[in-house]
Protein backbone atom coordinates (compact mmCIF):
# COMPACT_ATOMS: atom_id res chain seq x y z
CA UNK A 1 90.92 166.10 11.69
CA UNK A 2 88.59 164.38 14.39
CA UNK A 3 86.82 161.62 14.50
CA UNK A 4 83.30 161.10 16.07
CA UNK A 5 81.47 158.11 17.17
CA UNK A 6 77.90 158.17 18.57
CA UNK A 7 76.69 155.60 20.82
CA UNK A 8 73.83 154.63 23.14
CA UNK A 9 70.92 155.31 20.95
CA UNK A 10 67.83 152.81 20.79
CA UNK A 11 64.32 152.38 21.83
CA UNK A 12 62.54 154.17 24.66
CA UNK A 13 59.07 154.29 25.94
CA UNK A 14 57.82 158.04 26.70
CA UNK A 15 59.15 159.07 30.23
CA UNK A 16 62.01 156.70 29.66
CA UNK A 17 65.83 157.99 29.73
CA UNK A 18 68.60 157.99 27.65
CA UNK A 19 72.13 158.76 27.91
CA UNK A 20 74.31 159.06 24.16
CA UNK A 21 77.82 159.23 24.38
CA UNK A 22 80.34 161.04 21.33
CA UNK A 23 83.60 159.58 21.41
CA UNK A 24 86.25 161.89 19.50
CA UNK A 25 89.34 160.98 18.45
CA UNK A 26 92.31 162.71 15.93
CA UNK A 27 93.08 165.62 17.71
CA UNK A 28 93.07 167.82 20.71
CA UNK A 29 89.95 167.23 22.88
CA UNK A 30 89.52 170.18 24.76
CA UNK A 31 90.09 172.99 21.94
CA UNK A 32 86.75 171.73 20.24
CA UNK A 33 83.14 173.09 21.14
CA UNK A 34 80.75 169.95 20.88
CA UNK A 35 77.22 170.06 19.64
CA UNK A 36 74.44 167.58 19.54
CA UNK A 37 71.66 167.99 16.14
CA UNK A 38 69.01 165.78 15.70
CA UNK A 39 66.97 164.95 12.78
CA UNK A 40 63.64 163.47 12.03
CA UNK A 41 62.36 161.92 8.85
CA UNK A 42 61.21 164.19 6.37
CA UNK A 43 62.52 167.48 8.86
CA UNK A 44 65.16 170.10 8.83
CA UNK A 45 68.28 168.51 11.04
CA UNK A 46 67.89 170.86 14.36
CA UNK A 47 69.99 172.54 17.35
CA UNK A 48 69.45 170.19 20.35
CA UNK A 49 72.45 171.36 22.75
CA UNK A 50 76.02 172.60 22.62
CA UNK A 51 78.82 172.88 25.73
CA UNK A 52 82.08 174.91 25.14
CA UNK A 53 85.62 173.59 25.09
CA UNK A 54 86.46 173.91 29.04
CA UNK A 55 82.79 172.56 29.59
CA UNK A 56 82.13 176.12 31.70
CA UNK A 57 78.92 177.15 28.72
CA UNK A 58 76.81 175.24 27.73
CA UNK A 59 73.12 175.99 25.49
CA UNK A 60 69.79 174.08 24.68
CA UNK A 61 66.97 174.12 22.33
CA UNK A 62 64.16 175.56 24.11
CA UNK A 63 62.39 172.03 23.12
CA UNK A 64 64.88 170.00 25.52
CA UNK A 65 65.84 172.59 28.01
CA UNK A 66 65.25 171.31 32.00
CA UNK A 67 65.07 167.60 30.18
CA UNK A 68 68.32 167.18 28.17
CA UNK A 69 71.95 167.88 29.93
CA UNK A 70 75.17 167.53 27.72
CA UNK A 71 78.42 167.15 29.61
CA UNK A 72 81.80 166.46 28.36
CA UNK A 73 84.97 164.13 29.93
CA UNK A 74 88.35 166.02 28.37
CA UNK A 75 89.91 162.90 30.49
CA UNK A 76 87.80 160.24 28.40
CA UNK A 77 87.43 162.18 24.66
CA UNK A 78 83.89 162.22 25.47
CA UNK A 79 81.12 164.05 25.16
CA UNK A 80 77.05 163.05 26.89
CA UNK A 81 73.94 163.85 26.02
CA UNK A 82 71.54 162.97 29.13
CA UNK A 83 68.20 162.69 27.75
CA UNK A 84 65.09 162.52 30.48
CA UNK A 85 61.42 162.67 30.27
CA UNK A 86 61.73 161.18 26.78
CA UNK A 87 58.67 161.89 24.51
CA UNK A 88 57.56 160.60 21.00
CA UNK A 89 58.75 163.96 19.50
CA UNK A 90 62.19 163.31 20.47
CA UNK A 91 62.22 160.44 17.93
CA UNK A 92 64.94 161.09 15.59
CA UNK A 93 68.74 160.42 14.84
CA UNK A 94 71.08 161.96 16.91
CA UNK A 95 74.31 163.51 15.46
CA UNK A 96 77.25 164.69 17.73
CA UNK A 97 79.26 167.66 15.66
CA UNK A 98 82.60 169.35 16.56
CA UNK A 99 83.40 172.88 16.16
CA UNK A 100 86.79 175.08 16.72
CA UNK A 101 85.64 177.74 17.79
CA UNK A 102 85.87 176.38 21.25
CA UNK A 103 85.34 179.34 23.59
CA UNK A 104 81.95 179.60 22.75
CA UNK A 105 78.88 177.64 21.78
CA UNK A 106 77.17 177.50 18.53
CA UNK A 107 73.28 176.97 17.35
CA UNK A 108 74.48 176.96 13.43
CA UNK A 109 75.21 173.46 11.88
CA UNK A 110 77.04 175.33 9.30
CA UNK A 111 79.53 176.06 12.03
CA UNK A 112 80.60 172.70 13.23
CA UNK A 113 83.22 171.20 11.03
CA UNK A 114 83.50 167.68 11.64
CA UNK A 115 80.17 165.26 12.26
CA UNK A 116 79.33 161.97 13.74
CA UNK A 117 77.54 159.10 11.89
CA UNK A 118 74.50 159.64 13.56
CA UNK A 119 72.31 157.02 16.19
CA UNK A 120 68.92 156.19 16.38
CA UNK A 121 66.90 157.45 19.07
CA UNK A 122 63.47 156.28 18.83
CA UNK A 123 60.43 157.02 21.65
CA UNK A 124 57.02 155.32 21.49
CA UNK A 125 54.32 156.54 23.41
């Protein structure tokens, strides 16, 4: 079983940076992949980036690739998502998701077994 707590959502103007943070707790850190979703009103929930259990892979959504950077701390439980160059299209809520299959990384939501609560991100322009 793990645990996973999203943090550092809010309000950003476009340009603007954010940096959300998934703490995990229950279980062994490090033999989890860790994926970040996001989903806006009225939209499918959708693949925003994923990083592998030793950290070494990691994958993005065309849409946030060369913006977005998701990093993980085994030391601190936690995993980042380093959002830059924030525009209005990034508006959505943010949902950290841990998978098992920790060698690799993983576009499928299906494949992630436990999920975060979700935070807010919302850009104006």
């Amino acid at each position: 079983q793990v645990e996973l707590v999203e943090s550092g959502g809010g309000m950003a103007q476009a340009g603007d940076s954010l940096r959300l943070s998934c703490a995990a707790s229950g279980s062994t850190f490090i033999e989890y992949a860790f994926g970040w979703f996001r989903q806006a009103p009225g939209k499918e929930r959708e693949f925003v980036a994923a990083i592998s259990g030793g950290g070494m892979i990691q994958d993005y959504s065309p849409s946030v690739r060369g913006r977005f950077t998701i990093s993980r701390d085994n030391a601190k439980n936690t995993v980042y998502l380093q959002m830059d160059s924030l525009n209005p299209e990034d508006t959505a809520a943010y949902y950290c998701a841990a998978d098992s299959t920790w060698r690799v990384t993983n576009r499928r939501a299906s494949q992630y077994e436990y999920w975060g609560q979700g935070t807010q991100v919302t850009v104006s322009s």
